[in-house]
N, C-alpha and C. Protein backbone atom coordinates (compact mmCIF):
# COMPACT_ATOMS: atom_id res chain seq x y z
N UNK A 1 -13.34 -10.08 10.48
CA UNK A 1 -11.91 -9.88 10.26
C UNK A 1 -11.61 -10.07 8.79
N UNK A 2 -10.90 -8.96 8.34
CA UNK A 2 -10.83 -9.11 6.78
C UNK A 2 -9.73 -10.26 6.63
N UNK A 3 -9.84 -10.72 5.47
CA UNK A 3 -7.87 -11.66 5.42
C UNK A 3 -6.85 -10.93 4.85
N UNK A 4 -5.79 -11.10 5.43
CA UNK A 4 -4.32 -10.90 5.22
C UNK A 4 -3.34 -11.85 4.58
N UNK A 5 -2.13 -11.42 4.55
CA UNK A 5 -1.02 -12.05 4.46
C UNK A 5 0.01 -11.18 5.27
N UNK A 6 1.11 -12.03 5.19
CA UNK A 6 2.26 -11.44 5.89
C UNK A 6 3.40 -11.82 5.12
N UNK A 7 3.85 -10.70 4.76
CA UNK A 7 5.00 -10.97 3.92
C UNK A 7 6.21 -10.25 4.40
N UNK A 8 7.40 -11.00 5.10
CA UNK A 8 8.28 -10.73 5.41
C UNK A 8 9.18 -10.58 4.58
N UNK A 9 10.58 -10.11 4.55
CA UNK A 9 11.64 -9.87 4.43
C UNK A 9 12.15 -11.16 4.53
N UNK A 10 13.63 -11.41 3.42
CA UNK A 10 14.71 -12.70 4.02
C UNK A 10 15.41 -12.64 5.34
N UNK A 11 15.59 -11.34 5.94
CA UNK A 11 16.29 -11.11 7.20
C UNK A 11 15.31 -12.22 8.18
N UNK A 12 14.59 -12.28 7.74
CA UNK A 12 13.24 -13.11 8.77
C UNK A 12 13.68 -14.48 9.09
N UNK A 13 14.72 -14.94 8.31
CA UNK A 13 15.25 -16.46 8.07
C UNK A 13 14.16 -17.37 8.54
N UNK A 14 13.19 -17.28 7.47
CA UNK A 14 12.10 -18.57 7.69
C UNK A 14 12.25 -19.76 7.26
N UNK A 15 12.00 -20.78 7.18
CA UNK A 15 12.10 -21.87 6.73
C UNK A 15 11.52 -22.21 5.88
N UNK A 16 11.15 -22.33 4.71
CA UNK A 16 10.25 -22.72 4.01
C UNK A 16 8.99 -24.13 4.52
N UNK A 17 9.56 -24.55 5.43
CA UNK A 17 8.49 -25.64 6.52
C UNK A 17 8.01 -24.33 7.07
N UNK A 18 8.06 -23.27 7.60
CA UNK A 18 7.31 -22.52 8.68
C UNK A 18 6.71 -21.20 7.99
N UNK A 19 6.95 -21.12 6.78
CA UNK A 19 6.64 -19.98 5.85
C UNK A 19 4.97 -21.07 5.59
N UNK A 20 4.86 -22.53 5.42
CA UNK A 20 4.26 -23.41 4.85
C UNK A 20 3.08 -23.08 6.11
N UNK A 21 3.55 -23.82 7.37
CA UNK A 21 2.96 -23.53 8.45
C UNK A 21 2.15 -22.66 8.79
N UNK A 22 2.62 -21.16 8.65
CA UNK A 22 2.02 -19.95 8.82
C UNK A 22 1.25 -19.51 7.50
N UNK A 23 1.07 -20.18 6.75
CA UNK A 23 0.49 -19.49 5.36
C UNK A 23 1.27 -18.50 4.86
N UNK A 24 2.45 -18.36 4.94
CA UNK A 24 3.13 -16.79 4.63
C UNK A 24 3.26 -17.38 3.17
N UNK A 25 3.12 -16.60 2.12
CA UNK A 25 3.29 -16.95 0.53
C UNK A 25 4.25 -16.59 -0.20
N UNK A 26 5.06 -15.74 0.44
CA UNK A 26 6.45 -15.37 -0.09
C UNK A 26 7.08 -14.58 0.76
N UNK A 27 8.39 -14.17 0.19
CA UNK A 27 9.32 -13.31 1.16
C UNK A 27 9.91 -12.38 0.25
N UNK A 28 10.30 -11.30 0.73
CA UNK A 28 10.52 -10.32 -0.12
C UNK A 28 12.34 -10.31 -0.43
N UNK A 29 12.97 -10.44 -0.92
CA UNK A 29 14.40 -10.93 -0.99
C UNK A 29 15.34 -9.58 -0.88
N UNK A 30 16.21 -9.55 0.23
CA UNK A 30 17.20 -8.53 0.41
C UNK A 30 18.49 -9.00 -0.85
N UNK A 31 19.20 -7.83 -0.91
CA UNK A 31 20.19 -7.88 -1.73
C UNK A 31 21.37 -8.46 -1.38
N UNK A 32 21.99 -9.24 -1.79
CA UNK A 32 23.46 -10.04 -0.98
C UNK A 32 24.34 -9.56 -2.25
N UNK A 33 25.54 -8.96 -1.59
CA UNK A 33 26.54 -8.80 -2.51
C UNK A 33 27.58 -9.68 -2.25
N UNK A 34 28.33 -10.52 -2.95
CA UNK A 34 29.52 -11.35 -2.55
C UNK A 34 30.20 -11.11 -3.98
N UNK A 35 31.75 -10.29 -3.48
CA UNK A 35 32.89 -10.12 -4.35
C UNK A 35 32.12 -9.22 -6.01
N UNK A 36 31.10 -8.50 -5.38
CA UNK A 36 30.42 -7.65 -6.77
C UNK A 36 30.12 -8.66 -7.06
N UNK A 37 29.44 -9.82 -7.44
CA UNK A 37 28.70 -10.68 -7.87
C UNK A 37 27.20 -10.44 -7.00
N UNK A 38 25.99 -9.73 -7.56
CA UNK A 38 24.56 -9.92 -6.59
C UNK A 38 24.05 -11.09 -7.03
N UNK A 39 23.31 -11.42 -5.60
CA UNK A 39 22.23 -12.69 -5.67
C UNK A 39 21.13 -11.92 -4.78
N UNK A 40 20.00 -12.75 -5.16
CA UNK A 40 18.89 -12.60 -4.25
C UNK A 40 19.36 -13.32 -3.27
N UNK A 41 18.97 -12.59 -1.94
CA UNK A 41 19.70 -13.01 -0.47
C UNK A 41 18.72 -14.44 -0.31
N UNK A 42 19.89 -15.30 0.63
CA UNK A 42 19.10 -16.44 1.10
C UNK A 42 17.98 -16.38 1.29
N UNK A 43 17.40 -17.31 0.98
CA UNK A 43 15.94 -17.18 1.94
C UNK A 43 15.59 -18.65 2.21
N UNK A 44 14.46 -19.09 2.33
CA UNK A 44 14.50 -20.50 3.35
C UNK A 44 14.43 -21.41 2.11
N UNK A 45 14.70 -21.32 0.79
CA UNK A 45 15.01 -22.72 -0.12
C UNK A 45 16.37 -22.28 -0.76
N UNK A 46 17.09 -21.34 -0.32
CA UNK A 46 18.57 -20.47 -0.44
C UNK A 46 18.73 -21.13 -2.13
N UNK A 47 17.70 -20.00 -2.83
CA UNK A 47 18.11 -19.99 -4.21
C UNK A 47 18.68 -18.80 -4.52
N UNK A 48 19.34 -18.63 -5.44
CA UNK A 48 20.46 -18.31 -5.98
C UNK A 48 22.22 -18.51 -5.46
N UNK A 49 22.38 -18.83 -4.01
CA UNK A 49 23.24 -19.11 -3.88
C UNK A 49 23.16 -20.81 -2.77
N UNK A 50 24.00 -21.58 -2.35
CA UNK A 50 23.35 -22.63 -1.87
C UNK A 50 24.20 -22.31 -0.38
N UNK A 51 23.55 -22.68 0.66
CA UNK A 51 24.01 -22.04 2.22
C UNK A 51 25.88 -22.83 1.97
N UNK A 52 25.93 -24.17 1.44
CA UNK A 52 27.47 -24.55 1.27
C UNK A 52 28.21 -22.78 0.79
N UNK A 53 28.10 -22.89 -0.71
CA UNK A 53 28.87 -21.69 -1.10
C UNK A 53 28.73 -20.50 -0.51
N UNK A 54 27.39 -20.15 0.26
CA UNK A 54 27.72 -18.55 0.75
C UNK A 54 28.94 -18.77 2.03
N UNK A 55 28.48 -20.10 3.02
CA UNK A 55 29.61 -20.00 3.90
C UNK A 55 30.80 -20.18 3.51
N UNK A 56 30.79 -21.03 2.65
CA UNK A 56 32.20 -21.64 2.15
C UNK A 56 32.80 -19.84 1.42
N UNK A 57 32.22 -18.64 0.99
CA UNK A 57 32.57 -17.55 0.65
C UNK A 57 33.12 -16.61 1.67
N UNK A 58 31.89 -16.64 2.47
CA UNK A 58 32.42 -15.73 3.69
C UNK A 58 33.40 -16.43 4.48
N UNK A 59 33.81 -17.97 4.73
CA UNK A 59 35.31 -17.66 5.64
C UNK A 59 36.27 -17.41 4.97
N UNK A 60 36.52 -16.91 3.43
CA UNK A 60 37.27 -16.25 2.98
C UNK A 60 37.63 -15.03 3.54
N UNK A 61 38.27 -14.60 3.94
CA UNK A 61 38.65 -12.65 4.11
C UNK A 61 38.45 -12.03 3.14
N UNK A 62 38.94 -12.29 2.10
CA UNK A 62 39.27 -11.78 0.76
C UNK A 62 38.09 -11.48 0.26
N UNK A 63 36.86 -12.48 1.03
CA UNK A 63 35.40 -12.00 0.31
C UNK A 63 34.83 -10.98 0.77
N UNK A 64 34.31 -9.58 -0.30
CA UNK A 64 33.40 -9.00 0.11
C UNK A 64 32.28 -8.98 0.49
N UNK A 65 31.91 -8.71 1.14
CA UNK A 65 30.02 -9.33 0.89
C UNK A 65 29.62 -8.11 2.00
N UNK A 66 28.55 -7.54 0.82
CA UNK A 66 27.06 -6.56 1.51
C UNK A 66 26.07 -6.83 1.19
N UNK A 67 25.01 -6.31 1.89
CA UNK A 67 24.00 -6.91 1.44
C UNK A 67 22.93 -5.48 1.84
N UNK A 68 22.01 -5.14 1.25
CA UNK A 68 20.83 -3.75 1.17
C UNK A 68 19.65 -4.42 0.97
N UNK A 69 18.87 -3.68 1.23
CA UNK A 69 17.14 -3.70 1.25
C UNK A 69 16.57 -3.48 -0.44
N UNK A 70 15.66 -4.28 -0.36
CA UNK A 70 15.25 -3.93 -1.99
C UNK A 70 14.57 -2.93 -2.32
N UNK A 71 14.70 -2.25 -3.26
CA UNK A 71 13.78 -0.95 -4.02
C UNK A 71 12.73 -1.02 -3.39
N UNK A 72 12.09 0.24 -3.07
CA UNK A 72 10.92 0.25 -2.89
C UNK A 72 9.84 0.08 -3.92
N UNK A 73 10.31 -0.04 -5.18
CA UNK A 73 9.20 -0.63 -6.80
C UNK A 73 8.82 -1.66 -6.00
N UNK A 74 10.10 -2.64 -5.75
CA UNK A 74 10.31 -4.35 -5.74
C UNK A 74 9.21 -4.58 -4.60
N UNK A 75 8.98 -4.17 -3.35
CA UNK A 75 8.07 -4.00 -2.23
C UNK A 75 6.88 -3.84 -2.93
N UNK A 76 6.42 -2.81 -3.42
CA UNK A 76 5.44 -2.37 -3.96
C UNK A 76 4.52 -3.32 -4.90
N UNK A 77 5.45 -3.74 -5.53
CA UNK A 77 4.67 -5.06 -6.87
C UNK A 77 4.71 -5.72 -5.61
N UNK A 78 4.92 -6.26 -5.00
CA UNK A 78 5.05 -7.69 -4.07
C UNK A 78 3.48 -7.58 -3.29
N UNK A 79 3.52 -6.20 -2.50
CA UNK A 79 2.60 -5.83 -1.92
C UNK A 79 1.40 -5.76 -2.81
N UNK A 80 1.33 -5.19 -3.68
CA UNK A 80 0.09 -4.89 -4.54
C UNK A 80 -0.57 -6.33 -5.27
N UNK A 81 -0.17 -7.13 -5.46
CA UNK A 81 -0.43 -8.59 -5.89
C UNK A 81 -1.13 -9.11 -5.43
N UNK A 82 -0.80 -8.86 -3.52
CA UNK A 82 -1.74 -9.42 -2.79
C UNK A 82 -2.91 -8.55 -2.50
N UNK A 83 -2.69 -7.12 -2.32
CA UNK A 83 -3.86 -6.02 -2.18
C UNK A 83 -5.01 -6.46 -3.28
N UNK A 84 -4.38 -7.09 -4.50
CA UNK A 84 -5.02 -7.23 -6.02
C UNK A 84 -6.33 -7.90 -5.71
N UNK A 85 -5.67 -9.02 -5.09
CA UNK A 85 -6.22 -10.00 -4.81
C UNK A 85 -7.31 -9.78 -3.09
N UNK A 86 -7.33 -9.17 -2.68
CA UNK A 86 -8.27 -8.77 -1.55
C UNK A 86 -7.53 -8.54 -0.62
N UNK A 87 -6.31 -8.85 -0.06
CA UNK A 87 -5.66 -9.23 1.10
C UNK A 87 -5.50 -8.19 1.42
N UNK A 88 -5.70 -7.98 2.95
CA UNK A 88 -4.89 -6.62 3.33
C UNK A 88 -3.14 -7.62 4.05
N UNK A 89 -2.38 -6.08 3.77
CA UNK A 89 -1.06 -6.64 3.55
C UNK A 89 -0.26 -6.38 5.23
């Protein structure tokens, strides 16, 4: 069996305890828009925004918030790093 990784998406809402667990080595970060301000979307150590302020944003009405899938470049470097390195992905 060759080795892998598995690299999910933030939609995955992992934990950074279970990302640890599973060997997963990163996550690929969806786009969060709040009020035209982007962040890299939560993910399980919720950097760029902290889980207080995104909720404390969204029970606003007034807040916009979308959120999209990242470039397919952004996938690509992510993926290829580990291909670099032997892994099938």
């Amino acid at each position: 069996m060759s080795k892998f990784v598995i690299i999910p998406d933030s939609a995955s809402d992992l934990t950074l305890d279970l990302m640890k667990q599973y060997n997963i080595p990163e996550m690929i970060p969806l786009i969060l828009t709040l009020n035209d301000k982007v962040y890299p979307s939560a993910t399980g150590d919720w950097t760029g925004i902290t889980s207080k302020e995104f909720y404390g944003l969204i029970k606003n009405k007034n807040t916009h918030v979308t959120s999209g899938a990242p470039s397919p470049e952004k996938c690509m470097a992510i993926y290829e790093k580990y291909l670099q390195q032997g892994y099938d992905v």
